[in-house]
PDB file of N, CA and C in Angstrom:
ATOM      1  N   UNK A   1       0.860  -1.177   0.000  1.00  0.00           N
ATOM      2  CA  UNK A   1       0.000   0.000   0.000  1.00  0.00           C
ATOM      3  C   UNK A   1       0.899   1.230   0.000  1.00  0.00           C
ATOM      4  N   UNK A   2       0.436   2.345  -0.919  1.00  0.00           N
ATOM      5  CA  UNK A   2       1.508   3.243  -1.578  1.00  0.00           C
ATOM      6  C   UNK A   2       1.275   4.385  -0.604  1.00  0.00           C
ATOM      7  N   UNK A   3       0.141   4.403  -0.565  1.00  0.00           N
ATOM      8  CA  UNK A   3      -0.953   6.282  -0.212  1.00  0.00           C
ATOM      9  C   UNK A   3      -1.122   5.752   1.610  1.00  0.00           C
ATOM     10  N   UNK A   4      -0.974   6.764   2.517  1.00  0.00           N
ATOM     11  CA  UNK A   4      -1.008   6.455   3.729  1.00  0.00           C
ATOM     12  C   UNK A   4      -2.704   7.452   3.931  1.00  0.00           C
ATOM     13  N   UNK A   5      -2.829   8.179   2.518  1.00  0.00           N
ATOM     14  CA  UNK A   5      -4.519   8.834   3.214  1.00  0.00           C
ATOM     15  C   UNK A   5      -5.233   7.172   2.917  1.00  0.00           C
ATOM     16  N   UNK A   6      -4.939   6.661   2.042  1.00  0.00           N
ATOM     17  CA  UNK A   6      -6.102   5.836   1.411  1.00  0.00           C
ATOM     18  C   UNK A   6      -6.150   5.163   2.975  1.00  0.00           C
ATOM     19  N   UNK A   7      -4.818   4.874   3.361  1.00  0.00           N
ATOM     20  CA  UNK A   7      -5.132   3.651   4.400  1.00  0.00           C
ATOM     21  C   UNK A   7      -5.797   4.694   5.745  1.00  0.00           C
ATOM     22  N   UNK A   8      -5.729   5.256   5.711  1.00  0.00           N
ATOM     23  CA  UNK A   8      -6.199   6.547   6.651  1.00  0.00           C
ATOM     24  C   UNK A   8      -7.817   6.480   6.513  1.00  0.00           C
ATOM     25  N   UNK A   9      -8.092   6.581   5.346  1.00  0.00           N
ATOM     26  CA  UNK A   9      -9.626   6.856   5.291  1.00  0.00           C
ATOM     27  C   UNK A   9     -10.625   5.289   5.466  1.00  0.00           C
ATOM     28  N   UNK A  10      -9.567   4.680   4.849  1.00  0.00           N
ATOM     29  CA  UNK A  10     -10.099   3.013   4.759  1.00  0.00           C
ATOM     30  C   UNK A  10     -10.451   1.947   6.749  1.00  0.00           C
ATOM     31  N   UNK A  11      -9.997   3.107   7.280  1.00  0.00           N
ATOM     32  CA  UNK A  11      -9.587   2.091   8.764  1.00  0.00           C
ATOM     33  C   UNK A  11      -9.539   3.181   9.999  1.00  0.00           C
ATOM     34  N   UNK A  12     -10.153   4.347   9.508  1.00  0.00           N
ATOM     35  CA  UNK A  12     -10.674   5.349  10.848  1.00  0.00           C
ATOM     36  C   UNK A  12     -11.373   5.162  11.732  1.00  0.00           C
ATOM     37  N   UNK A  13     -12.480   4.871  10.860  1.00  0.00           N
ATOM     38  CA  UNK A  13     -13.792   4.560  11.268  1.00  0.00           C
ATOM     39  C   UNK A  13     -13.208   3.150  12.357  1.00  0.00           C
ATOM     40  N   UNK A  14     -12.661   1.912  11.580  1.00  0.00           N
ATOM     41  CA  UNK A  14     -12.487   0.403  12.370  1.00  0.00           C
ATOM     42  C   UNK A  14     -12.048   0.563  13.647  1.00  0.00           C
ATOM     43  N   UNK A  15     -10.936   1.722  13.584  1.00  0.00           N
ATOM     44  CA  UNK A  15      -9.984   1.956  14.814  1.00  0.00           C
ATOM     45  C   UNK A  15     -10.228   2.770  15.771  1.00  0.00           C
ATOM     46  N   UNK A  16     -11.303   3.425  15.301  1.00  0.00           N
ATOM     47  CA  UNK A  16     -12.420   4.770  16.462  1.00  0.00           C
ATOM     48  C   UNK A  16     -12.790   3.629  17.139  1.00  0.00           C
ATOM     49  N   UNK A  17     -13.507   2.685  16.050  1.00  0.00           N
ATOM     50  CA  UNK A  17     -14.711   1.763  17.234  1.00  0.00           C
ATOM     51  C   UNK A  17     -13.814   0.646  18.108  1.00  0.00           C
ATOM     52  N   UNK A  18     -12.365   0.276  17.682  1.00  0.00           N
ATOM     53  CA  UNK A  18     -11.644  -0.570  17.942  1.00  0.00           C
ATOM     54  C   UNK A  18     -10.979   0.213  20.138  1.00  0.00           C
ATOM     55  N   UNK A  19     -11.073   1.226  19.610  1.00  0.00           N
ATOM     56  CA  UNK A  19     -10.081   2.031  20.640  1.00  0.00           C
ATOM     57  C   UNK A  19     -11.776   2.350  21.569  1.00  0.00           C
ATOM     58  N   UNK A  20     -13.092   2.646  21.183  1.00  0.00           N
ATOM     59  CA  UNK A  20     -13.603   2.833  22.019  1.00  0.00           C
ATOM     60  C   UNK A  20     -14.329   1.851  23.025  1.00  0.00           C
ATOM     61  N   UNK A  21     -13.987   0.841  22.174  1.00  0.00           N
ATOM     62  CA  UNK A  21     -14.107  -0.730  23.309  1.00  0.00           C
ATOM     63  C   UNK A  21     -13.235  -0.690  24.534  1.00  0.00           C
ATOM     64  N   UNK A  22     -12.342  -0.315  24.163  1.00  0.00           N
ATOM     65  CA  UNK A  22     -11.238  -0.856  24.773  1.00  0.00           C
ATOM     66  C   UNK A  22     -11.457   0.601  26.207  1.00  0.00           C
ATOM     67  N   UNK A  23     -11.544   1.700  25.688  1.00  0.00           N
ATOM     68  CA  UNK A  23     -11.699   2.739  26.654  1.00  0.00           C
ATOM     69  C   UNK A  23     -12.864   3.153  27.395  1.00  0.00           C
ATOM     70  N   UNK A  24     -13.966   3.183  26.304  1.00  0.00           N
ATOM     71  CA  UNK A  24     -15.268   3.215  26.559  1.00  0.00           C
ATOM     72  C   UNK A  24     -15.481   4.938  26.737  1.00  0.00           C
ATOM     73  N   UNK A  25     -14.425   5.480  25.825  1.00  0.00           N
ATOM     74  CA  UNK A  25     -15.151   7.025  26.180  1.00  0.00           C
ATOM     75  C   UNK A  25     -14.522   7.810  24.827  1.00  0.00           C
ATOM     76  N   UNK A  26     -15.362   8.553  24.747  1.00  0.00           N
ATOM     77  CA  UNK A  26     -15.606   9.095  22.929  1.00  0.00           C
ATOM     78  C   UNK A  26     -14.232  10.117  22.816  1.00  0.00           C
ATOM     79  N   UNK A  27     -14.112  10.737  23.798  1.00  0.00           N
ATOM     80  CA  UNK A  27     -13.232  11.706  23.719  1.00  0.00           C
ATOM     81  C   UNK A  27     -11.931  11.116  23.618  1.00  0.00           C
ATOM     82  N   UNK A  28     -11.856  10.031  24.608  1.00  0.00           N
ATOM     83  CA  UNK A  28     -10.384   9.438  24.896  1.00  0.00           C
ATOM     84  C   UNK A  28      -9.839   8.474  23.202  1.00  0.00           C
ATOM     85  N   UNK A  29     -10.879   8.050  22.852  1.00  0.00           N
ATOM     86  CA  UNK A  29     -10.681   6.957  21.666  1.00  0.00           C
ATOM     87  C   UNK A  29     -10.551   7.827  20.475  1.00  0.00           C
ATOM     88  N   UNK A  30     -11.203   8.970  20.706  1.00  0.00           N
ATOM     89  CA  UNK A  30     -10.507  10.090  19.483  1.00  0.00           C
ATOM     90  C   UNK A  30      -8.891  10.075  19.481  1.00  0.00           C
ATOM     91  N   UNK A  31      -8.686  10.843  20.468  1.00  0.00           N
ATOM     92  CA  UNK A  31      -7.494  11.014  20.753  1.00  0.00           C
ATOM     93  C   UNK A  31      -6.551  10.316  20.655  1.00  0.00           C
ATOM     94  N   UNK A  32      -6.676   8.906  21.304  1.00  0.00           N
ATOM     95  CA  UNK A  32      -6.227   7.826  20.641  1.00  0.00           C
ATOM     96  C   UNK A  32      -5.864   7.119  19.158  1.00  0.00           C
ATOM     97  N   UNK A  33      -6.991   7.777  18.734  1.00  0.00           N
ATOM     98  CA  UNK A  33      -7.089   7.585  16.983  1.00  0.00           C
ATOM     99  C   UNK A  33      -6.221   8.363  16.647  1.00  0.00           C
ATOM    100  N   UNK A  34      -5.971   9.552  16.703  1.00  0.00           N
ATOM    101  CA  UNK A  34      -5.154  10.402  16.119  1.00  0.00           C
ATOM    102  C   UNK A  34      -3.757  10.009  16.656  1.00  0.00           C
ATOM    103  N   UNK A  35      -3.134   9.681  17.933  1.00  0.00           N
ATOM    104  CA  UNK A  35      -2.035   9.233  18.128  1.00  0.00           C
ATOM    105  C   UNK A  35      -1.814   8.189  17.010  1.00  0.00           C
ATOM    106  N   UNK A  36      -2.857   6.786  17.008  1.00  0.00           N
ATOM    107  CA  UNK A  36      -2.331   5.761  16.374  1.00  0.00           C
ATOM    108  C   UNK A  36      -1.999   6.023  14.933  1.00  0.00           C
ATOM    109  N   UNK A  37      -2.821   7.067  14.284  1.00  0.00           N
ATOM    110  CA  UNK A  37      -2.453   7.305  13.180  1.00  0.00           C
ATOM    111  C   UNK A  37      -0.976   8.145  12.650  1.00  0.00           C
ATOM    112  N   UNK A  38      -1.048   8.540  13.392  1.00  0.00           N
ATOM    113  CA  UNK A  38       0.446   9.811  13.642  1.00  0.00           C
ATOM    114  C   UNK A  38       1.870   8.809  13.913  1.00  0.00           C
ATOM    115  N   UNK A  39       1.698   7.959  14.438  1.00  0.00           N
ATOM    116  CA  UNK A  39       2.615   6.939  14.994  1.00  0.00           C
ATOM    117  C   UNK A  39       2.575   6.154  13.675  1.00  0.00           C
ATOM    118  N   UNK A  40       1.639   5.615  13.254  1.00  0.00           N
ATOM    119  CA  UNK A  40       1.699   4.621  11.563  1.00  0.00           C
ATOM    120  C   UNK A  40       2.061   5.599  10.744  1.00  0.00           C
ATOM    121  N   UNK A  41       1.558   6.860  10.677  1.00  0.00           N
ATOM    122  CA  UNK A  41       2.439   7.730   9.694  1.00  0.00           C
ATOM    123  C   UNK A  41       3.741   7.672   9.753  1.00  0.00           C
ATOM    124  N   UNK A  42       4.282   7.880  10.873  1.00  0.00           N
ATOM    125  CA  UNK A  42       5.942   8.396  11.216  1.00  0.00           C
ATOM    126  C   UNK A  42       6.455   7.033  11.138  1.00  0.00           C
ATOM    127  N   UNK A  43       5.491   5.477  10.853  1.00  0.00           N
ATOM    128  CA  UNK A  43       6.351   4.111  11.047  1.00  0.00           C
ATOM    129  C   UNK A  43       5.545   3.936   9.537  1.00  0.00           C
ATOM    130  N   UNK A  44       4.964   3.991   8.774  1.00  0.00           N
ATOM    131  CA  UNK A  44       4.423   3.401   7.547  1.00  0.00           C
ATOM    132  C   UNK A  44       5.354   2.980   6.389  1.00  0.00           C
ATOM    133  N   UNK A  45       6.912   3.086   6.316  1.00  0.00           N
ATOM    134  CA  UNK A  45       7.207   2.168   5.602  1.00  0.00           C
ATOM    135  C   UNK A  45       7.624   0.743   5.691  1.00  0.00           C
ATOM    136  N   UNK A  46       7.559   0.918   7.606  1.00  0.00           N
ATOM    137  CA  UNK A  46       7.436  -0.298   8.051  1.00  0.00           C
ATOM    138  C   UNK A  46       6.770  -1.463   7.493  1.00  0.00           C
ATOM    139  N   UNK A  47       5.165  -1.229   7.528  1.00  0.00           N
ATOM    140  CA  UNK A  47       4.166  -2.468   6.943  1.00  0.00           C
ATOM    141  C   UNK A  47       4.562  -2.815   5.454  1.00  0.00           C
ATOM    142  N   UNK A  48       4.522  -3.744   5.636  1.00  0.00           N
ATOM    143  CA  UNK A  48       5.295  -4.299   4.439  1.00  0.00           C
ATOM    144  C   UNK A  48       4.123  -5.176   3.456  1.00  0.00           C
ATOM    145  N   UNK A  49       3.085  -6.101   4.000  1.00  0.00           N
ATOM    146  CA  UNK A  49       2.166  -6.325   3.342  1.00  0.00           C
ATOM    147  C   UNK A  49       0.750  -5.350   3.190  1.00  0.00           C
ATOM    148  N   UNK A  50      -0.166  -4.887   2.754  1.00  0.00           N
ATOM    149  CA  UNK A  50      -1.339  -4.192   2.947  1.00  0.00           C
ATOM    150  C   UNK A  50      -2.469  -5.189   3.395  1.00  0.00           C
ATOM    151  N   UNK A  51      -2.527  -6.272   3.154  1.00  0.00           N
ATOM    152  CA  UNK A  51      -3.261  -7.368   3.517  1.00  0.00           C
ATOM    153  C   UNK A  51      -3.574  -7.294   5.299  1.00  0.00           C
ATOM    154  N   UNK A  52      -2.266  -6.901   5.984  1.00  0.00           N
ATOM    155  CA  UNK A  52      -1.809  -7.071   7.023  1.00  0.00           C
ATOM    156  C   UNK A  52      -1.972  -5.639   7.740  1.00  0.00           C
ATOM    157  N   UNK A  53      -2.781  -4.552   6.870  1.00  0.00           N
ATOM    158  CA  UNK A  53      -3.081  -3.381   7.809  1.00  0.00           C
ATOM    159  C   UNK A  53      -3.879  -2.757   8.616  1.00  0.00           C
ATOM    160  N   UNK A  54      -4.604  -3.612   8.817  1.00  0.00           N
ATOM    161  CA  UNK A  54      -6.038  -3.492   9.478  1.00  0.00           C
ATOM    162  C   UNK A  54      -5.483  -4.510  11.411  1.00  0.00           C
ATOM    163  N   UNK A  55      -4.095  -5.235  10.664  1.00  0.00           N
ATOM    164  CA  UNK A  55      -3.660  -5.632  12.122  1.00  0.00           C
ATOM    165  C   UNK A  55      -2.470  -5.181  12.662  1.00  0.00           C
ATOM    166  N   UNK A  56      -1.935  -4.220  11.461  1.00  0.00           N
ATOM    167  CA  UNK A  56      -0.949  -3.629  12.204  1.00  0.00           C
ATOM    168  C   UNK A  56      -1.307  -2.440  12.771  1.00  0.00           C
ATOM    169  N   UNK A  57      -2.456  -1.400  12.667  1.00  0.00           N
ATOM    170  CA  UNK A  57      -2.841  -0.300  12.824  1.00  0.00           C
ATOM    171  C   UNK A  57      -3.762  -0.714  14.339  1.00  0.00           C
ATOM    172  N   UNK A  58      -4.407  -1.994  14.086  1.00  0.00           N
ATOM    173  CA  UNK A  58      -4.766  -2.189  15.426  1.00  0.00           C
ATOM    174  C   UNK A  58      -3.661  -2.689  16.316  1.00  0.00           C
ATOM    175  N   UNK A  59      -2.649  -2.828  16.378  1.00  0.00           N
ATOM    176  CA  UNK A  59      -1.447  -3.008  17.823  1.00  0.00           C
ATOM    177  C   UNK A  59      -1.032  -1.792  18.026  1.00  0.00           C
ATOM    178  N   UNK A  60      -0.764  -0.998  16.839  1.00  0.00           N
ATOM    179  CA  UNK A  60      -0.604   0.721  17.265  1.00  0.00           C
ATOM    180  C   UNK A  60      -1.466   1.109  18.290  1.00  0.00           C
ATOM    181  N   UNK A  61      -2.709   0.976  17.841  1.00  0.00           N
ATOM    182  CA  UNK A  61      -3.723   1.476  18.656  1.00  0.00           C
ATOM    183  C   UNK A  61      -4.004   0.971  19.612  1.00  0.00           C
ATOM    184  N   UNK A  62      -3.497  -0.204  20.246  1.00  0.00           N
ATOM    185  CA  UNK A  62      -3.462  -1.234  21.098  1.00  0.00           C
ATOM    186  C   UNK A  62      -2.429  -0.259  22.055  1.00  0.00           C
ATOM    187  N   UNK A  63      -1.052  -0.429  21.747  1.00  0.00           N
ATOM    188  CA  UNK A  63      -0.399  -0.010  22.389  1.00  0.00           C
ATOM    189  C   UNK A  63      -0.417   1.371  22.841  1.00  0.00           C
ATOM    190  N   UNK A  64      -0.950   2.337  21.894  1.00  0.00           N
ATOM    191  CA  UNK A  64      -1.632   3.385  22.316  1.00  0.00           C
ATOM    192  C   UNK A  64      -2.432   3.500  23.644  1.00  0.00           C
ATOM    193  N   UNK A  65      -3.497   2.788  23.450  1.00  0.00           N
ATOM    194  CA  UNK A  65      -4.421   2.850  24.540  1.00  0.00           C
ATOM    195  C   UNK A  65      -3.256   2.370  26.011  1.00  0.00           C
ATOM    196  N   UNK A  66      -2.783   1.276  26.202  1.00  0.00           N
ATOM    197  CA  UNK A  66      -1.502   0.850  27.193  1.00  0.00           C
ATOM    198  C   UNK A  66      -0.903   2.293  27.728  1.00  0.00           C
ATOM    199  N   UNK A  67      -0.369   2.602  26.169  1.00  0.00           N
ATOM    200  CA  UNK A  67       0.124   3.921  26.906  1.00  0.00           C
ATOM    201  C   UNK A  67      -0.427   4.708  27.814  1.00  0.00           C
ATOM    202  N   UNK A  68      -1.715   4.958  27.294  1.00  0.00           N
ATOM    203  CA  UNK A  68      -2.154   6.035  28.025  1.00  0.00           C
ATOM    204  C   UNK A  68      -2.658   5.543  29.567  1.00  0.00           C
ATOM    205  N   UNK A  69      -3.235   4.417  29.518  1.00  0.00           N
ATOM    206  CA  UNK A  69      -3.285   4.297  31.015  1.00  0.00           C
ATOM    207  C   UNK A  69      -2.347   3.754  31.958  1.00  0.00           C
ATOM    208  N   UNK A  70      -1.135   3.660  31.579  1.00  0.00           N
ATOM    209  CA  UNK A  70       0.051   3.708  32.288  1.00  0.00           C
ATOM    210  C   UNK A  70       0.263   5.494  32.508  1.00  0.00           C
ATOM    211  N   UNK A  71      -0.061   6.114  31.668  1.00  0.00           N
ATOM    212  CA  UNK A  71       0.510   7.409  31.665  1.00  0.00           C
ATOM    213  C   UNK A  71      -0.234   7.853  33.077  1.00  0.00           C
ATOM    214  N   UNK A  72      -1.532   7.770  32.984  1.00  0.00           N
ATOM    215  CA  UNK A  72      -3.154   7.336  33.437  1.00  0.00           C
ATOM    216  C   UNK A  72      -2.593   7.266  35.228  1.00  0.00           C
ATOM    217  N   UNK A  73      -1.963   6.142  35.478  1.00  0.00           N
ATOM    218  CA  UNK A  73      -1.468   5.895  36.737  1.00  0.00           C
ATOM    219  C   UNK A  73      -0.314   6.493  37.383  1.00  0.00           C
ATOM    220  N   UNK A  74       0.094   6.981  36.746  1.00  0.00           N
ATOM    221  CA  UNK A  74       1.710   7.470  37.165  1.00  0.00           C
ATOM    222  C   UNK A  74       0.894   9.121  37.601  1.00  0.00           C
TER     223      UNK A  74
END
């Protein structure tokens, strides 16, 4: 996958609803979204298959969320 909007527009929506499971609050899973995407931007020549981006964008966002509630406790 060449274009990082295409994959942007294709997997917003998946990873809003993916991150607001996990948090359960609209504001926080935004925010989240935009980290995970910002982080796959600044790592996107990493992914190497496109097949495989719908699970690499969700461990971003995985680890995202981690982050923050470690951040959360400290």
């Amino acid at each position: 996958m060449k274009d990082f909007q295409k994959l942007y527009e294709e997997n917003k929506d998946f990873i809003f609803r993916f991150l607001l499971k996990l948090c359960r609050n609209d504001d926080l899973a935004e925010e989240l979204t935009q980290e995970a995407f910002f982080r796959a931007y600044m790592n996107f020549s990493s992914l190497r298959e496109e097949k495989a981006a719908k699970v690499w964008l969700c461990q971003i966002a995985k680890n995202c969320f981690f982050a923050a509630c470690k951040e959360q406790q400290n």
